[in-house]
C-alpha atoms as a PDB file:
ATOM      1  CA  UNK A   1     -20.189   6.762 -14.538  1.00  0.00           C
ATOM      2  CA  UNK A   2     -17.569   4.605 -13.351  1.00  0.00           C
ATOM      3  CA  UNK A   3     -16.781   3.930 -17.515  1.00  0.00           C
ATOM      4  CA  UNK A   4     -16.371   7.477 -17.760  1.00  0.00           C
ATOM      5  CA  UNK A   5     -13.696   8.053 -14.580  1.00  0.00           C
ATOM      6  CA  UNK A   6     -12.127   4.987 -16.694  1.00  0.00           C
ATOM      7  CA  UNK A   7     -10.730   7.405 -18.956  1.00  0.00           C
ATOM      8  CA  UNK A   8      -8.707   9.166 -17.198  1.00  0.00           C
ATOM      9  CA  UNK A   9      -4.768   8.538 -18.012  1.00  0.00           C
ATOM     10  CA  UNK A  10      -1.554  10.242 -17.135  1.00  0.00           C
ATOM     11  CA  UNK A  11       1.321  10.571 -19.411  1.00  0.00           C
ATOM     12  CA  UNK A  12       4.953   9.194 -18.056  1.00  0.00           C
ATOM     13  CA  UNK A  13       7.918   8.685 -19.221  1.00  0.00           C
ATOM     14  CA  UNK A  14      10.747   6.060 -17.949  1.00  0.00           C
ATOM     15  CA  UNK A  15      14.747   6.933 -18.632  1.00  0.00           C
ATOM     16  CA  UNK A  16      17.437   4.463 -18.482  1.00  0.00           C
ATOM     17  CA  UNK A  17      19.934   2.015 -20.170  1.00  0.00           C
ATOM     18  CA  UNK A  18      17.569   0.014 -22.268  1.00  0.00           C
ATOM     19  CA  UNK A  19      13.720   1.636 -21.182  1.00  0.00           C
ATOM     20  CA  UNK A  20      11.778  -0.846 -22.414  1.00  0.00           C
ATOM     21  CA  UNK A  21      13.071  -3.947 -20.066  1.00  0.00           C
ATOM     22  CA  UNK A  22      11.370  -1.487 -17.608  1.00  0.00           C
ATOM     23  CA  UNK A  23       7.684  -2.148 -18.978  1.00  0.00           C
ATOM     24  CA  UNK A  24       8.135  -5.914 -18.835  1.00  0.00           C
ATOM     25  CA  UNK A  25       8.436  -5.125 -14.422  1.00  0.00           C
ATOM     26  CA  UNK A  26       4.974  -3.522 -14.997  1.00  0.00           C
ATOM     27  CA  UNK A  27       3.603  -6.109 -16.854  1.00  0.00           C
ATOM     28  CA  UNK A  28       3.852  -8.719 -15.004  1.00  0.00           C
ATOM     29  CA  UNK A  29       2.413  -6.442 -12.142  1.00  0.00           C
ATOM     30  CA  UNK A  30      -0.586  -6.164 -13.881  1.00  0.00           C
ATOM     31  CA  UNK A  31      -0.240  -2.372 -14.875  1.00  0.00           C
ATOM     32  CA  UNK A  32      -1.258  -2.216 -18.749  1.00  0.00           C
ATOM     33  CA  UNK A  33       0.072   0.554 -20.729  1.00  0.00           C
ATOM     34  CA  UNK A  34      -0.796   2.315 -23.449  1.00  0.00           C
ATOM     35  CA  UNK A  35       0.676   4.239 -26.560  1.00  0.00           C
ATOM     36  CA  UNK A  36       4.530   3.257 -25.928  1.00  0.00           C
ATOM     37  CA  UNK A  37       6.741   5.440 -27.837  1.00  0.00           C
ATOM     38  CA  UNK A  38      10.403   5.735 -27.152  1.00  0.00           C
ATOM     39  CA  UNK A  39      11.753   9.204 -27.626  1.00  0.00           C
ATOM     40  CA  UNK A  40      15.614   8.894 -26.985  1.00  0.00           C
ATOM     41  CA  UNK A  41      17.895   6.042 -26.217  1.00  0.00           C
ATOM     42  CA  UNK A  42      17.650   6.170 -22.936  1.00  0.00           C
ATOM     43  CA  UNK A  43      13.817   7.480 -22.548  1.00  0.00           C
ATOM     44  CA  UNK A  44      10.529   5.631 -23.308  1.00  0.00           C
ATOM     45  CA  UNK A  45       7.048   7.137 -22.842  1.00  0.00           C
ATOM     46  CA  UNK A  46       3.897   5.993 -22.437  1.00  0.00           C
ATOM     47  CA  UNK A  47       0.017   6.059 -21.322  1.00  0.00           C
ATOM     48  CA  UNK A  48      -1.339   4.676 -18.204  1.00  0.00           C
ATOM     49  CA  UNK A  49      -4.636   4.582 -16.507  1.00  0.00           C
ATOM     50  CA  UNK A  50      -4.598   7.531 -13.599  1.00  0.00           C
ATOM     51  CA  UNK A  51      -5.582   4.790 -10.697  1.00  0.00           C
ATOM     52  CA  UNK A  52      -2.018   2.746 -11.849  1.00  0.00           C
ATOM     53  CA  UNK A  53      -0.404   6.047 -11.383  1.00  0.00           C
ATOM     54  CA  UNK A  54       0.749   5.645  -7.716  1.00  0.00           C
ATOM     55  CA  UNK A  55       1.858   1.438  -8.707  1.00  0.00           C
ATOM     56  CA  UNK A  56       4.265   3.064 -11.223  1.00  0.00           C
ATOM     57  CA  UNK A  57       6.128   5.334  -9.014  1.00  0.00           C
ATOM     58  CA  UNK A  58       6.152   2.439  -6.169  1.00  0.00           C
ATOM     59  CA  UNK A  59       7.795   0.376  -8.713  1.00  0.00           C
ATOM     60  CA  UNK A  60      10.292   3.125 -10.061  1.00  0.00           C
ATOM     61  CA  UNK A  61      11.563   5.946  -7.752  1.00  0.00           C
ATOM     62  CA  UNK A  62      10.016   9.183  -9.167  1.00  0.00           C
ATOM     63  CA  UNK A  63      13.059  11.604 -10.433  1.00  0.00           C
ATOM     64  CA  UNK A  64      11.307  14.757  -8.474  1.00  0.00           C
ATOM     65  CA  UNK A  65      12.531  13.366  -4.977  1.00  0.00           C
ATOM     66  CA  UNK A  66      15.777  11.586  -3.601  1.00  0.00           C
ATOM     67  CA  UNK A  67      16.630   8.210  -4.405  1.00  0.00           C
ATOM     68  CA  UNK A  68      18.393   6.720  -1.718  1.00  0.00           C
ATOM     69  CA  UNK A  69      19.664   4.021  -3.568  1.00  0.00           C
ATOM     70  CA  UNK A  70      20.747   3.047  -7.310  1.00  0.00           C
ATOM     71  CA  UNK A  71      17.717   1.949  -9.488  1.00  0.00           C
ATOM     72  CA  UNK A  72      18.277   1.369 -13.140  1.00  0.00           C
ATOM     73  CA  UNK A  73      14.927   2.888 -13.999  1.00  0.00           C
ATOM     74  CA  UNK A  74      13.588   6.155 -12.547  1.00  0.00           C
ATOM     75  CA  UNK A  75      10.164   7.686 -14.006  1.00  0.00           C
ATOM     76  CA  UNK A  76       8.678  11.114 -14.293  1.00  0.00           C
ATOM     77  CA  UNK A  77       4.875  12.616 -14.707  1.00  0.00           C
ATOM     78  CA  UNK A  78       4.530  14.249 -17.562  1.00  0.00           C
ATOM     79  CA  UNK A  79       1.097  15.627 -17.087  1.00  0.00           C
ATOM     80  CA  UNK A  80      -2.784  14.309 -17.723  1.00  0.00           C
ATOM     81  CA  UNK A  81      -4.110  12.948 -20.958  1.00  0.00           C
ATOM     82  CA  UNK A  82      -7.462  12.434 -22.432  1.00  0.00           C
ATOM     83  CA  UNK A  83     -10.534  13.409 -20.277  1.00  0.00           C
ATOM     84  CA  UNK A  84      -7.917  14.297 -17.768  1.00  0.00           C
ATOM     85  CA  UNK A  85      -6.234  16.569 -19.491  1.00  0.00           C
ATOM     86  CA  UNK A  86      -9.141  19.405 -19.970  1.00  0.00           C
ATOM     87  CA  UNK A  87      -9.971  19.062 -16.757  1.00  0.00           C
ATOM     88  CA  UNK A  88      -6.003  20.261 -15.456  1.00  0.00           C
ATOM     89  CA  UNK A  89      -6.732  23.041 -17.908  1.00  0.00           C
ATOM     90  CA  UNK A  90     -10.165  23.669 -16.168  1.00  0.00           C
ATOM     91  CA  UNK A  91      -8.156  24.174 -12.844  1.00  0.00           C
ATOM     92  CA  UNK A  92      -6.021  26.719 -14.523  1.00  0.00           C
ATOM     93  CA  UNK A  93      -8.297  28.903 -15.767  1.00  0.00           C
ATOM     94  CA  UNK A  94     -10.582  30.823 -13.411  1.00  0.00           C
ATOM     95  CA  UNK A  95     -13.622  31.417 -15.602  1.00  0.00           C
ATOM     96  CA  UNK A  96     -13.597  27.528 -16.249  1.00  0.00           C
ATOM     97  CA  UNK A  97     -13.249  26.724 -13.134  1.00  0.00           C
ATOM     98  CA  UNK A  98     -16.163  28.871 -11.723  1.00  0.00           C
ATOM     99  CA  UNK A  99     -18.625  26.980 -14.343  1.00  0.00           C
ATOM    100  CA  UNK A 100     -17.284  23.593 -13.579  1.00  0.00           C
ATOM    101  CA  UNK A 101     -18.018  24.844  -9.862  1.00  0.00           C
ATOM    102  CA  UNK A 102     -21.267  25.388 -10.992  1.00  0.00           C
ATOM    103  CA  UNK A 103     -21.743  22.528 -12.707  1.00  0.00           C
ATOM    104  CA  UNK A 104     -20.435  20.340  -9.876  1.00  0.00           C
ATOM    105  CA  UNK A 105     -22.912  22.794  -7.301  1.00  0.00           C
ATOM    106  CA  UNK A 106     -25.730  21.428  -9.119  1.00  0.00           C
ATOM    107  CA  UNK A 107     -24.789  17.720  -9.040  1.00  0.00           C
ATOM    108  CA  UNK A 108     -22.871  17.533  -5.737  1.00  0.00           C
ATOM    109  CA  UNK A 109     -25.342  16.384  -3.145  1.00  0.00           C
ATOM    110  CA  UNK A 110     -26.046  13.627  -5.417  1.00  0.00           C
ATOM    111  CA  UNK A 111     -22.714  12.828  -6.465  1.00  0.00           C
ATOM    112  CA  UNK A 112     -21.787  12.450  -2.497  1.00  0.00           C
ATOM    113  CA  UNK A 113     -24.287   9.935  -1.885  1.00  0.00           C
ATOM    114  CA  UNK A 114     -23.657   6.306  -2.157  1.00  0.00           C
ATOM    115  CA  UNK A 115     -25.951   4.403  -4.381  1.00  0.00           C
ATOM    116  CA  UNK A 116     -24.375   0.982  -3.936  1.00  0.00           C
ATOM    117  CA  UNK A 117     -21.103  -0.623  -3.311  1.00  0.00           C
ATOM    118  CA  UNK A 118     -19.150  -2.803  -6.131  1.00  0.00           C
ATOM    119  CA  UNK A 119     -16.778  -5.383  -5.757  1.00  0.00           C
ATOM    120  CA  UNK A 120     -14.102  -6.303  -8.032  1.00  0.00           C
ATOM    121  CA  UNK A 121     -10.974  -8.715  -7.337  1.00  0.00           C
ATOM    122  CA  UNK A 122     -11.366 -11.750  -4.905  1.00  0.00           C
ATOM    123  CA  UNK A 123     -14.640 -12.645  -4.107  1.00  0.00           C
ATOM    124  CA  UNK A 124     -14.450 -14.367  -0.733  1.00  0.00           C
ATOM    125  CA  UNK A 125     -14.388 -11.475   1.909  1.00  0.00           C
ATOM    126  CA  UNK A 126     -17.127  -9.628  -0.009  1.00  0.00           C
ATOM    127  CA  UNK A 127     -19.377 -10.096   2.982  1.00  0.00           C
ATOM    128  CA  UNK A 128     -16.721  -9.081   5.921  1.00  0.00           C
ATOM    129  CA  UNK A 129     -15.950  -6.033   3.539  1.00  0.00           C
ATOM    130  CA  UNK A 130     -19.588  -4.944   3.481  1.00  0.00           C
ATOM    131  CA  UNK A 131     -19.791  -4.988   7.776  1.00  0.00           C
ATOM    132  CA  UNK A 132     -17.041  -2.922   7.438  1.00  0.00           C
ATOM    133  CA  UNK A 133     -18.398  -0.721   5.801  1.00  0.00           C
ATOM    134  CA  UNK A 134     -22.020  -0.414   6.908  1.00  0.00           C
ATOM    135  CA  UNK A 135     -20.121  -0.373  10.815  1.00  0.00           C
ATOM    136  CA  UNK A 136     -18.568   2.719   9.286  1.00  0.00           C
ATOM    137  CA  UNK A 137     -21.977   4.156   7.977  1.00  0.00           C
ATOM    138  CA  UNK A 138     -20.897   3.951   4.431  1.00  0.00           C
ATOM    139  CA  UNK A 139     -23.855   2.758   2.906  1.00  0.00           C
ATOM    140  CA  UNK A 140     -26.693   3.267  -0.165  1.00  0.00           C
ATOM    141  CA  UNK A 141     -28.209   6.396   0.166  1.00  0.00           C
ATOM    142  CA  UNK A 142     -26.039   7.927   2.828  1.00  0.00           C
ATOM    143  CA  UNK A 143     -23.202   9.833   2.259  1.00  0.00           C
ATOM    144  CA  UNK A 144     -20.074   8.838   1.615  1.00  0.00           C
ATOM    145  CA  UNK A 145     -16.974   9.023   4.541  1.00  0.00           C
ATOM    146  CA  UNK A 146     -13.524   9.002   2.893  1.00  0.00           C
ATOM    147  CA  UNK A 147     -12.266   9.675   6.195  1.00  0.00           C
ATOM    148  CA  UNK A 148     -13.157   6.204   7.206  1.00  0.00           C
ATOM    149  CA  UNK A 149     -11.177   4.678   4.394  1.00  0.00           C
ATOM    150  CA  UNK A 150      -7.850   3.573   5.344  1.00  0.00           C
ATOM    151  CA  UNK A 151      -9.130   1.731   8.589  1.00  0.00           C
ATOM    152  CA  UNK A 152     -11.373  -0.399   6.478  1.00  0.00           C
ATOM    153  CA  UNK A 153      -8.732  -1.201   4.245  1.00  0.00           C
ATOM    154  CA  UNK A 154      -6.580  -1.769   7.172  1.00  0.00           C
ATOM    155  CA  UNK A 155      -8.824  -4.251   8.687  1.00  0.00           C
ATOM    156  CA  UNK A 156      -9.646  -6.040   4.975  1.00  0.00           C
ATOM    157  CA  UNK A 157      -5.738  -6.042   4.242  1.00  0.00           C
ATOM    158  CA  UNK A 158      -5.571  -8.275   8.447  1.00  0.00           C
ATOM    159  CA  UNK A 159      -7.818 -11.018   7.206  1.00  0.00           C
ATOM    160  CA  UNK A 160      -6.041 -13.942   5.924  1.00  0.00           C
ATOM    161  CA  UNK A 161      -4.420 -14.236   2.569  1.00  0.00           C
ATOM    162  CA  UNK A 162      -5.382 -10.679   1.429  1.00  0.00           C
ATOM    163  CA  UNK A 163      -2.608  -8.933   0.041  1.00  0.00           C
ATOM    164  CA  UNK A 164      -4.054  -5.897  -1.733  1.00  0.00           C
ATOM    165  CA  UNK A 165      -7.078  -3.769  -1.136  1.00  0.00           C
ATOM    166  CA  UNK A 166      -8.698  -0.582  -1.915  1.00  0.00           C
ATOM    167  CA  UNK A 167     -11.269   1.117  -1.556  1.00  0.00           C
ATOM    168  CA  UNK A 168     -12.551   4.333  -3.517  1.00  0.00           C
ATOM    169  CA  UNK A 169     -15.698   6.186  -4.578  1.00  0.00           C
ATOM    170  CA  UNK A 170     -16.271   5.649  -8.704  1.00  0.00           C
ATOM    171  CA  UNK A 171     -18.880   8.332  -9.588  1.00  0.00           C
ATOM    172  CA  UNK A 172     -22.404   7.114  -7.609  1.00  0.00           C
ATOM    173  CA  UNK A 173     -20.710   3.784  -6.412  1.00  0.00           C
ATOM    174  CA  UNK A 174     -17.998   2.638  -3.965  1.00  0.00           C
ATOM    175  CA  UNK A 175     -15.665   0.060  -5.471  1.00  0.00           C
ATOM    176  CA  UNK A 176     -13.886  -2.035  -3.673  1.00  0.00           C
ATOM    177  CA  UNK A 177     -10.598  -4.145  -4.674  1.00  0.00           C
ATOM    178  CA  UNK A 178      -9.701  -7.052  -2.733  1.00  0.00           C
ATOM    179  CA  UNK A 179      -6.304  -9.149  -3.995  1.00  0.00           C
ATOM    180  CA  UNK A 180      -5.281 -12.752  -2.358  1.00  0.00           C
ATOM    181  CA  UNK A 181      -1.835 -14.062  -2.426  1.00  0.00           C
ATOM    182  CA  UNK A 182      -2.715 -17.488  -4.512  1.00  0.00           C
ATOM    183  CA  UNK A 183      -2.461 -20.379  -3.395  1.00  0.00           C
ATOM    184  CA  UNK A 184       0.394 -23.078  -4.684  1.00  0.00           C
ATOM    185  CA  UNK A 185       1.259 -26.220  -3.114  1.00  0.00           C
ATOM    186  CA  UNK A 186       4.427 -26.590  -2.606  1.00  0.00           C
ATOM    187  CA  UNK A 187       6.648 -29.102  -4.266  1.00  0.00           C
ATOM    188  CA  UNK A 188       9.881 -29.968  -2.574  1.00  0.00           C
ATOM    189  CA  UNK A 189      12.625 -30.779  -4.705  1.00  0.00           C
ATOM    190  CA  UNK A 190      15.028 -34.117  -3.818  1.00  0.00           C
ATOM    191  CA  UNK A 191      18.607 -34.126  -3.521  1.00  0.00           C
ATOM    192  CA  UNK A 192      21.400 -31.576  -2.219  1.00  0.00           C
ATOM    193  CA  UNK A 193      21.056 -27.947  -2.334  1.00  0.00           C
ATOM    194  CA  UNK A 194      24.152 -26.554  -4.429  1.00  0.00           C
ATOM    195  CA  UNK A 195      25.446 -22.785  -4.760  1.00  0.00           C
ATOM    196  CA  UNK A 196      24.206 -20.914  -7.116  1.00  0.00           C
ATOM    197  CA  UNK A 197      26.961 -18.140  -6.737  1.00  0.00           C
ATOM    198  CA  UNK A 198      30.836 -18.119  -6.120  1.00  0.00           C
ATOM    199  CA  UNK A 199      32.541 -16.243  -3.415  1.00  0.00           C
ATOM    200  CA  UNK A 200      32.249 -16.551   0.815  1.00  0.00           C
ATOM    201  CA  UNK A 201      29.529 -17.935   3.027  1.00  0.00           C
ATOM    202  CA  UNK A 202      28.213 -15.248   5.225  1.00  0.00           C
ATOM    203  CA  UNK A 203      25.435 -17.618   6.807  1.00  0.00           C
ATOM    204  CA  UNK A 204      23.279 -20.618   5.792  1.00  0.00           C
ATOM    205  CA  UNK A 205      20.920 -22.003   7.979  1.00  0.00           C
ATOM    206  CA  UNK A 206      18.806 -25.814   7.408  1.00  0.00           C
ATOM    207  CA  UNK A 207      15.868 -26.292   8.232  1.00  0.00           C
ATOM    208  CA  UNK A 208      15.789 -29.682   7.355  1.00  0.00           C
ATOM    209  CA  UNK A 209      19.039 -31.147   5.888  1.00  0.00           C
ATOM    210  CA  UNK A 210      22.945 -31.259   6.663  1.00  0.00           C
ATOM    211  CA  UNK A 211      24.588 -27.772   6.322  1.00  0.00           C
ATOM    212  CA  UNK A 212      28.344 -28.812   4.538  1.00  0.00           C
ATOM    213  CA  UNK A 213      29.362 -25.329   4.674  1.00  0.00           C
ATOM    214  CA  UNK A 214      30.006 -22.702   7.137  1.00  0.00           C
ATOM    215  CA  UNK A 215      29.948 -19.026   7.537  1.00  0.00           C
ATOM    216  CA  UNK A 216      33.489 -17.720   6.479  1.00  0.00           C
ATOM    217  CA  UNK A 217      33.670 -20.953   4.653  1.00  0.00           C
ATOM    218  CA  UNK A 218      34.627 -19.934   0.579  1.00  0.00           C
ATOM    219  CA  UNK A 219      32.255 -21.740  -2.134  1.00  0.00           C
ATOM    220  CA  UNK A 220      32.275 -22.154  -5.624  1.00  0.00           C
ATOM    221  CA  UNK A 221      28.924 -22.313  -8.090  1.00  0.00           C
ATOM    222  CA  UNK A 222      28.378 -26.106  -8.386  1.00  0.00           C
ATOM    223  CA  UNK A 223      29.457 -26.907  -4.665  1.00  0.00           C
ATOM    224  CA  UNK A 224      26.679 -28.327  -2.132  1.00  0.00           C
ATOM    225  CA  UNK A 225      25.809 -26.370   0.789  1.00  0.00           C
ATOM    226  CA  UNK A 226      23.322 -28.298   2.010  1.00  0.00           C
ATOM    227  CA  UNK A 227      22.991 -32.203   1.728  1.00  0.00           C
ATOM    228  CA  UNK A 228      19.882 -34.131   1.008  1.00  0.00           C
ATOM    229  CA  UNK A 229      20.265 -36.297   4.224  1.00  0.00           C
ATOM    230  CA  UNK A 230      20.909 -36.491   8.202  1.00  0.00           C
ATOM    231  CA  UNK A 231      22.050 -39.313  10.574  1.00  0.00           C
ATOM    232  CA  UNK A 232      19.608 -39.570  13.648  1.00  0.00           C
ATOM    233  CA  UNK A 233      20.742 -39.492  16.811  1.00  0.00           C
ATOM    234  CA  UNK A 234      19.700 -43.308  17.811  1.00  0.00           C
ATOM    235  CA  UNK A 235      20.856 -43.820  14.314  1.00  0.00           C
ATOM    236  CA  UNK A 236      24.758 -44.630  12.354  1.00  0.00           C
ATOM    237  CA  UNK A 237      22.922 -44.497   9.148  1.00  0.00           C
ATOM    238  CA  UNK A 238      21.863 -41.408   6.803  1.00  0.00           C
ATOM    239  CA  UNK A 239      17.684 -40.653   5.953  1.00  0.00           C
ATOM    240  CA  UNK A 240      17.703 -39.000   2.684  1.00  0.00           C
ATOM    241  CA  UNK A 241      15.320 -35.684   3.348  1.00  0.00           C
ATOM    242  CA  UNK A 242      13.858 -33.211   0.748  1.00  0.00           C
ATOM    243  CA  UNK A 243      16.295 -29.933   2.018  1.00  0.00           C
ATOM    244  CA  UNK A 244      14.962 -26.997   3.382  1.00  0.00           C
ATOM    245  CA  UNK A 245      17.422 -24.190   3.565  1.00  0.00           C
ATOM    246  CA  UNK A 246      18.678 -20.537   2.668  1.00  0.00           C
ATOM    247  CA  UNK A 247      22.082 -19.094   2.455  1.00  0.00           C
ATOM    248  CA  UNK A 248      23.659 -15.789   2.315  1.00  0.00           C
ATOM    249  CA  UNK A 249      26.567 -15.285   0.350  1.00  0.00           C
ATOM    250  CA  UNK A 250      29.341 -12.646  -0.398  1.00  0.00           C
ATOM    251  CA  UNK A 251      29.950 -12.180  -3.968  1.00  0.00           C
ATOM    252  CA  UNK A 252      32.177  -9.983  -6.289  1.00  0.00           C
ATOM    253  CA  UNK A 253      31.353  -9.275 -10.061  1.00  0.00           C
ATOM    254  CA  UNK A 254      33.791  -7.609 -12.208  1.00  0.00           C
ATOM    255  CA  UNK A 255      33.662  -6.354 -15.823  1.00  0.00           C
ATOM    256  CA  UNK A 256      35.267  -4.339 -18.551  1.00  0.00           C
ATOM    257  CA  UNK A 257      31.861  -2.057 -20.185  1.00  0.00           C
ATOM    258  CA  UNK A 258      32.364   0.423 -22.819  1.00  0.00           C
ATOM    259  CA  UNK A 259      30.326   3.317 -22.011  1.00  0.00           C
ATOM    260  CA  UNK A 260      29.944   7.392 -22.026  1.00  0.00           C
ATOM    261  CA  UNK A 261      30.010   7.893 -17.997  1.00  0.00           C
ATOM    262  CA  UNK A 262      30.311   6.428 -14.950  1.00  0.00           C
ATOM    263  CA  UNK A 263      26.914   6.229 -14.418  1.00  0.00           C
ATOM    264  CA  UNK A 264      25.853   4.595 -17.697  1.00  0.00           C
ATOM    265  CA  UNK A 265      28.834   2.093 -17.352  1.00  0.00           C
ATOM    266  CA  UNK A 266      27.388   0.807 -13.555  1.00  0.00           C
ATOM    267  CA  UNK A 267      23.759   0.290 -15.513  1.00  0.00           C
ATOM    268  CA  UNK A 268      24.917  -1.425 -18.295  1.00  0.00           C
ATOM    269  CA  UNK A 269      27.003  -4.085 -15.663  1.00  0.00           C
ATOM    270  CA  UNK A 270      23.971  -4.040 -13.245  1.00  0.00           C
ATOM    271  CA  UNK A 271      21.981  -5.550 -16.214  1.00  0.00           C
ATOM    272  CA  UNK A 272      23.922  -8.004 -17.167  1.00  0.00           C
ATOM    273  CA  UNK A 273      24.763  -9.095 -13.512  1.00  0.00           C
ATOM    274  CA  UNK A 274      20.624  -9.671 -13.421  1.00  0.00           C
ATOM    275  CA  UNK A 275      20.591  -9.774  -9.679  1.00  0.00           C
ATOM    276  CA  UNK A 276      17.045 -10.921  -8.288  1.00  0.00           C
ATOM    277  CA  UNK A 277      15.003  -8.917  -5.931  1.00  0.00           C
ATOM    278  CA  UNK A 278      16.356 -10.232  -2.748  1.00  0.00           C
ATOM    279  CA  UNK A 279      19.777  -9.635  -3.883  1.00  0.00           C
ATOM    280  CA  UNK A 280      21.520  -7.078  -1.919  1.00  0.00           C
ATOM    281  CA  UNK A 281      24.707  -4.249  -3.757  1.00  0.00           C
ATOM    282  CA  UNK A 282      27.026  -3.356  -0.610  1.00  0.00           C
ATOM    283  CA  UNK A 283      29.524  -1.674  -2.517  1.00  0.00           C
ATOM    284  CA  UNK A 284      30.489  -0.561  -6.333  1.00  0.00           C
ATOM    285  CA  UNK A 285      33.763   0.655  -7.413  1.00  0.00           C
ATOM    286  CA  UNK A 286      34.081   2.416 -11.309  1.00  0.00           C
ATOM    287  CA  UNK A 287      37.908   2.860 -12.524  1.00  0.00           C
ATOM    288  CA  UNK A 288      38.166   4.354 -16.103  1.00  0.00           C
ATOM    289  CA  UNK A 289      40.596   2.511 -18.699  1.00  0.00           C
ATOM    290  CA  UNK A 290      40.660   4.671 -21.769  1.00  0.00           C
ATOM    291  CA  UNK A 291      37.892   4.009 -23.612  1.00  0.00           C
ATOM    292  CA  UNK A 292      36.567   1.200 -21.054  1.00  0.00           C
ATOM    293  CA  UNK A 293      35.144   1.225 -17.731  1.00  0.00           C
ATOM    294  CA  UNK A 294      36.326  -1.505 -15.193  1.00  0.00           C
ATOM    295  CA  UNK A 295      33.304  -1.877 -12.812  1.00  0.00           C
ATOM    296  CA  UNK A 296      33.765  -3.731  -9.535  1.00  0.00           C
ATOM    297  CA  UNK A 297      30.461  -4.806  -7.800  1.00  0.00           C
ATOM    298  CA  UNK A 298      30.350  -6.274  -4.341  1.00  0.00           C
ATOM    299  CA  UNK A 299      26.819  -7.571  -2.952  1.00  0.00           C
ATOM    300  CA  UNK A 300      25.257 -10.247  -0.958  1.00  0.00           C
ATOM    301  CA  UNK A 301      22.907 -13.016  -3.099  1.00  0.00           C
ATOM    302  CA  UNK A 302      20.680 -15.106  -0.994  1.00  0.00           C
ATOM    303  CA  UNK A 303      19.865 -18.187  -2.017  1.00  0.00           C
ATOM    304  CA  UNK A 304      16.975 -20.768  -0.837  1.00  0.00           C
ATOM    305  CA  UNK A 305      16.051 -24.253  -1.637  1.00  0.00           C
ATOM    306  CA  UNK A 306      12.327 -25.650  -1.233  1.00  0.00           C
ATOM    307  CA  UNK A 307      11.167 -22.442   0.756  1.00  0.00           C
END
């Protein structure tokens, strides 16, 4: 049963300056897709299991409500495919839909009992999941209580480490999904932190280390912000340290893009400015010089060392 609810896929499609950098973001959040075909410049479509609907759109902004900021990448539903796609015609057509009814009349009471639970993901809460869900009478051979659903994740989602879970009824079974955040040991790295970025210090603060810069304090790319050592009070000497610090700081990015609009010539710099996801755009100004585009782009890049 669960095989069959498997096949279930919807159909969307992804528009923007270059659409396929947008599949590597879902990639490498585990979302697989499935018959890519790009149908314009600026539009890519493709196949994706129904349950990594929802991950898509959290991802990229879906196009049928406001985006309150600028995304590079905004997606759209473009309806059901394979087994799913019958059954949205099934819901469109009255006489269908009375003999799925019927089909689903004879088959219901069974189909809303549990007849076990299944666990997929990471294996170590697998018994504090199951009190959960026997204290919420969700159990084999009793009914199942969606209602009860989001407090169980809730309280899976407080234990330590877990940073994903679901839980959802997959034909006769209930199937729960429980992510950890992995484990890595950190590994500090020696020596001074240095700036990443040109342009103004807005704040930098050292947890372990000697800050060299200040806030309103200019710095270039190359410069240290942080040195690899502090003197002791009781002490006239420096003790070399592994730094531990973050910084905030203002930058301005500025180039000359040749492009149709306004709007494609502010995606095609916001690409090649590749700002990470911590990275924050406080302001973008777009002057037109004949055939160019001068785009001005202010925003804040944080940068960290050994956190």
């Amino acid at each position: 049963m669960s095989k069959f609810f498997g096949n279930f896929r919807e159909k969307i499609c992804v528009e923007g300056i270059m659409p396929e950098r947008a599949l590597l973001r879902l990639k490498r959040a585990g979302i697989a897709v499935y018959n890519v075909k790009k149908t314009a410049k600026d539009r890519i479509v493709f196949h994706v299991k129904k349950k990594d609907s929802e991950k898509v759109f959290a991802i990229y902004p879906n196009v049928c409500y406001n985006i309150s900021e600028y995304t590079p990448y905004v997606a759209k539903k473009l309806g059901d495919v394979g087994l799913g796609k019958p059954i949205a015609a099934l819901r469109r057509r009255v006489g269908l839909l009375l003999g799925g009814l019927l089909f689903l009349g004879m088959t219901g009471y069974a189909d809303g009992l549990v007849f076990g639970v299944e666990f997929t993901g990471e294996p170590t809460y697998r018994r504090e999941a199951l009190a959960l869900l026997e204290q919420c009478g969700i159990q084999a051979f009793k009914p199942y209580k969606k209602e009860r659903v989001d407090w169980i994740c809730s309280q899976i989602l407080a234990l330590d480490g877990v940073e994903y879970c679901s839980v959802r009824k997959s034909g006769l079974r209930v199937v729960v999904e429980i992510r950890t955040a992995p484990f890595t040991e950190t590994e500090f790295v020696s020596g001074d932190m240095t700036a990443k970025h040109t342009g103004t210090v807005l704040s930098i603060t050292a947890l372990r280390g000697t800050a060299l810069k200040n806030a309103g304090d200019p710095v270039r790319a190359g410069e240290t912000l942080v040195g690899g050592w502090f003197i002791p009070p009781t002490q006239e000497e420096r003790v070399q340290v592994q730094p531990i610090a973050r910084a905030r700081i203002a930058c301005v990015y500025e180039a000359d893009v040749e492009a149709a609009t306004t709007d494609e010539a502010f995606a095609k710099a916001y690409l090649l400015l590749a700002l990470s996801d911590s990275d924050e755009i406080q302001r973008k100004e777009i002057t037109e010089n004949g055939t160019l585009f001068h785009v001005k782009i202010e925003y804040t890049a944080i940068e960290t060392f050994n956190v």
